[in-house]
C-alpha atoms as a PDB file:
ATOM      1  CA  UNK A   1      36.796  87.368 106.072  1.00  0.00           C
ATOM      2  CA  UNK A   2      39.019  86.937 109.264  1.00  0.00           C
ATOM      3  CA  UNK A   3      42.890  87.248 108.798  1.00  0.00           C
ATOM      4  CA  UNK A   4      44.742  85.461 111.381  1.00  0.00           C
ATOM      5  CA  UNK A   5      48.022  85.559 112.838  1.00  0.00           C
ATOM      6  CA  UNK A   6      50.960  83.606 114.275  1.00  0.00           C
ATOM      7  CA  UNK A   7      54.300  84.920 116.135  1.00  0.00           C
ATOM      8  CA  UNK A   8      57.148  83.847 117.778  1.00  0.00           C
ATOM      9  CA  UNK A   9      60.162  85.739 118.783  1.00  0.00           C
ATOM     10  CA  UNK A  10      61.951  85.026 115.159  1.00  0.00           C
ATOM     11  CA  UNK A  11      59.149  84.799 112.567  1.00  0.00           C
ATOM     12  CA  UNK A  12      55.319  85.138 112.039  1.00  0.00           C
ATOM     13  CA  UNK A  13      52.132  84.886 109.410  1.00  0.00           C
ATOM     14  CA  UNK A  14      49.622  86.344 108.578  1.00  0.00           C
ATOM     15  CA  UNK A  15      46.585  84.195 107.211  1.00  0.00           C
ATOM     16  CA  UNK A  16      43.497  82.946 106.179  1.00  0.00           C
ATOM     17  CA  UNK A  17      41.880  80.171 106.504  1.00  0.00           C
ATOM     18  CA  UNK A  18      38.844  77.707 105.024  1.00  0.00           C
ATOM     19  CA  UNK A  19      37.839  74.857 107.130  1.00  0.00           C
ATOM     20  CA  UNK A  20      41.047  74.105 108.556  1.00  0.00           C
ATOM     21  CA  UNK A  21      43.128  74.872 105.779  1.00  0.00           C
ATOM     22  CA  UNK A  22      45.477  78.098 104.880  1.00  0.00           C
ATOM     23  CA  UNK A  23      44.423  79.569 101.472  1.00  0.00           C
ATOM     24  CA  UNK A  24      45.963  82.563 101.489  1.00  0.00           C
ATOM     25  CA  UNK A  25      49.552  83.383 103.497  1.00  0.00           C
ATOM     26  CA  UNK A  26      52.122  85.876 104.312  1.00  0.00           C
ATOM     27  CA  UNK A  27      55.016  85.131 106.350  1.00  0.00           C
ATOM     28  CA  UNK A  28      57.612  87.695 108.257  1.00  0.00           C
ATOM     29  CA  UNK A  29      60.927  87.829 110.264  1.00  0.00           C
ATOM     30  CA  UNK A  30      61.479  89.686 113.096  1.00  0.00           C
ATOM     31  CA  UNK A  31      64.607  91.602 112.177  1.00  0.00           C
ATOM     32  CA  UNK A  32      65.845  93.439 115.841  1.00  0.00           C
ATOM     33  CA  UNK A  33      62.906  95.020 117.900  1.00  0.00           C
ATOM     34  CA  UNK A  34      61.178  97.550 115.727  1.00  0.00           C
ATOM     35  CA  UNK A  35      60.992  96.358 112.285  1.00  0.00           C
ATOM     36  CA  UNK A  36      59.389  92.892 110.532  1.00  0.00           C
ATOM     37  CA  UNK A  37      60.196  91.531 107.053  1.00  0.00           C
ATOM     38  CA  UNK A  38      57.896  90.578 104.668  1.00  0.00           C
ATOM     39  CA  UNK A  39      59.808  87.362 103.072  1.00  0.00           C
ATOM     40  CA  UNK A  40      56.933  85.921 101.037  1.00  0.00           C
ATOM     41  CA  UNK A  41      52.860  86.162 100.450  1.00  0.00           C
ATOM     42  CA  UNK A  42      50.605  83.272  98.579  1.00  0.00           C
ATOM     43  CA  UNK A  43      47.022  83.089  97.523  1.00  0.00           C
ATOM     44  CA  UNK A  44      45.022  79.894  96.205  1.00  0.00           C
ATOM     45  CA  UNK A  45      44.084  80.166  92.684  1.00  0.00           C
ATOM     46  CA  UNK A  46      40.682  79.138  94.274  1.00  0.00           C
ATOM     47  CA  UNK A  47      40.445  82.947  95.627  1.00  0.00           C
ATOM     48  CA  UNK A  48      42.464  84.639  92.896  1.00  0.00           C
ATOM     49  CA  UNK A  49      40.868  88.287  92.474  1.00  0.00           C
ATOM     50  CA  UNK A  50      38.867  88.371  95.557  1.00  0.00           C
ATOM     51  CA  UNK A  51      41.454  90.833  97.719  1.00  0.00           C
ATOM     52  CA  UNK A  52      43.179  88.397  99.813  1.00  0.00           C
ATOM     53  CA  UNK A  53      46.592  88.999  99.204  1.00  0.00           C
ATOM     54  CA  UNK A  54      46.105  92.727  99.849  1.00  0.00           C
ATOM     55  CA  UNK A  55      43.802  92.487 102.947  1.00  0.00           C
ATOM     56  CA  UNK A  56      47.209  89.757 104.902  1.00  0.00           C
ATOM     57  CA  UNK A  57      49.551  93.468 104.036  1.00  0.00           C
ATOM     58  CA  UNK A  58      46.460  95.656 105.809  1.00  0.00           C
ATOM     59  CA  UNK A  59      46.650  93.152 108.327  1.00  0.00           C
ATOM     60  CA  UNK A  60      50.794  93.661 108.679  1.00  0.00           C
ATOM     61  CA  UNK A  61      50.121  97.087 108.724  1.00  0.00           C
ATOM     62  CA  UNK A  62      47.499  97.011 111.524  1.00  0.00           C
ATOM     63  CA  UNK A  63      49.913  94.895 113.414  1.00  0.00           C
ATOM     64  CA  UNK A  64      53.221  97.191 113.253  1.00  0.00           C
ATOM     65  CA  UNK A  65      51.210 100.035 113.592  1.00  0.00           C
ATOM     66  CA  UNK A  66      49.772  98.443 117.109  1.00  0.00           C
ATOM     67  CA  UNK A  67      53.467  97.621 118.003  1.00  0.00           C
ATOM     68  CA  UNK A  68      55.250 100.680 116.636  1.00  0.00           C
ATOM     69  CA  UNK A  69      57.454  98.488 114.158  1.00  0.00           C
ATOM     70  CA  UNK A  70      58.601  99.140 110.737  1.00  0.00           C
ATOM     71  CA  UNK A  71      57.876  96.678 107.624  1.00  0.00           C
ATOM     72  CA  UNK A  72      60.473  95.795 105.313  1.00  0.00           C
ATOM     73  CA  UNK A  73      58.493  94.642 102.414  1.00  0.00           C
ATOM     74  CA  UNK A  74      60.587  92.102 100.555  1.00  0.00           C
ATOM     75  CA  UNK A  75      58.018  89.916  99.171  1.00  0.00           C
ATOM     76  CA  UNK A  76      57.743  91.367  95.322  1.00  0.00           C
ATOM     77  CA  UNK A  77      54.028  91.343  96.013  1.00  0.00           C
ATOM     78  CA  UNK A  78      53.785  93.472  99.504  1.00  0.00           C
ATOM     79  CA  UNK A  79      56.268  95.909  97.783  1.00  0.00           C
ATOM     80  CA  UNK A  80      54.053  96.555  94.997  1.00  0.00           C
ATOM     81  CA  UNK A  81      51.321  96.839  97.260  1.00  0.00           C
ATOM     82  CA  UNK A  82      53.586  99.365  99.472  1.00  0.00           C
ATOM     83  CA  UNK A  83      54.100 101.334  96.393  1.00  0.00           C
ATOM     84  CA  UNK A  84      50.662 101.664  95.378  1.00  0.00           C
ATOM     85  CA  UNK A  85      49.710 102.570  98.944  1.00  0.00           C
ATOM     86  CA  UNK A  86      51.179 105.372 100.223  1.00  0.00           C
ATOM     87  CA  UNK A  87      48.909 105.895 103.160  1.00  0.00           C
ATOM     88  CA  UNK A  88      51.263 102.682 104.556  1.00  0.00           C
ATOM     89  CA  UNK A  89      54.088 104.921 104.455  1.00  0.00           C
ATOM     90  CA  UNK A  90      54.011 105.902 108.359  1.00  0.00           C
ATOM     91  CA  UNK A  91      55.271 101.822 108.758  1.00  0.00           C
ATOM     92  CA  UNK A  92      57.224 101.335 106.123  1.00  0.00           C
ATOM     93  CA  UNK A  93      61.451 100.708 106.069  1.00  0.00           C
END
């Protein structure tokens, strides 16, 4: 399973995709030059229970730890996931 990204200067996502077509997505803002905010995260029903959602925050939390930024996790989900994981700590805002 291959999570992807997108970025501009302003916003980003994090996703995956099945033959051409995103099943599971987690978009961001770039808020200043060191931190990102998690605005909102999806999953098809199709792949409910099979870790998606979770593995688009590890991918967030590869990227700002790559790019020393902080995550804001607004999204109710990646905050729940923030709170249950507190070796994401180091990134978080």
């Amino acid at each position: 399973m291959e999570i992807q990204q997108t970025d501009s200067d302003k916003k980003g996502e994090f996703y995956y995709e099945v033959d051409g077509k995103k099943l599971g997505l987690m978009t961001y803002s770039h808020a200043g030059s060191d931190k990102i905010i998690i605005d909102h995260t999806e999953v098809d029903a199709s792949l409910k229970g099979q870790g998606i959602g979770y593995k688009l925050v590890e991918a967030s939390v590869a990227y700002a730890r790559a790019n020393n930024l902080k995550i804001m996790p607004l999204c109710p989900f990646a905050n729940a996931v923030f709170k249950k994981k507190s070796e994401y700590n180091d990134v978080r805002f």
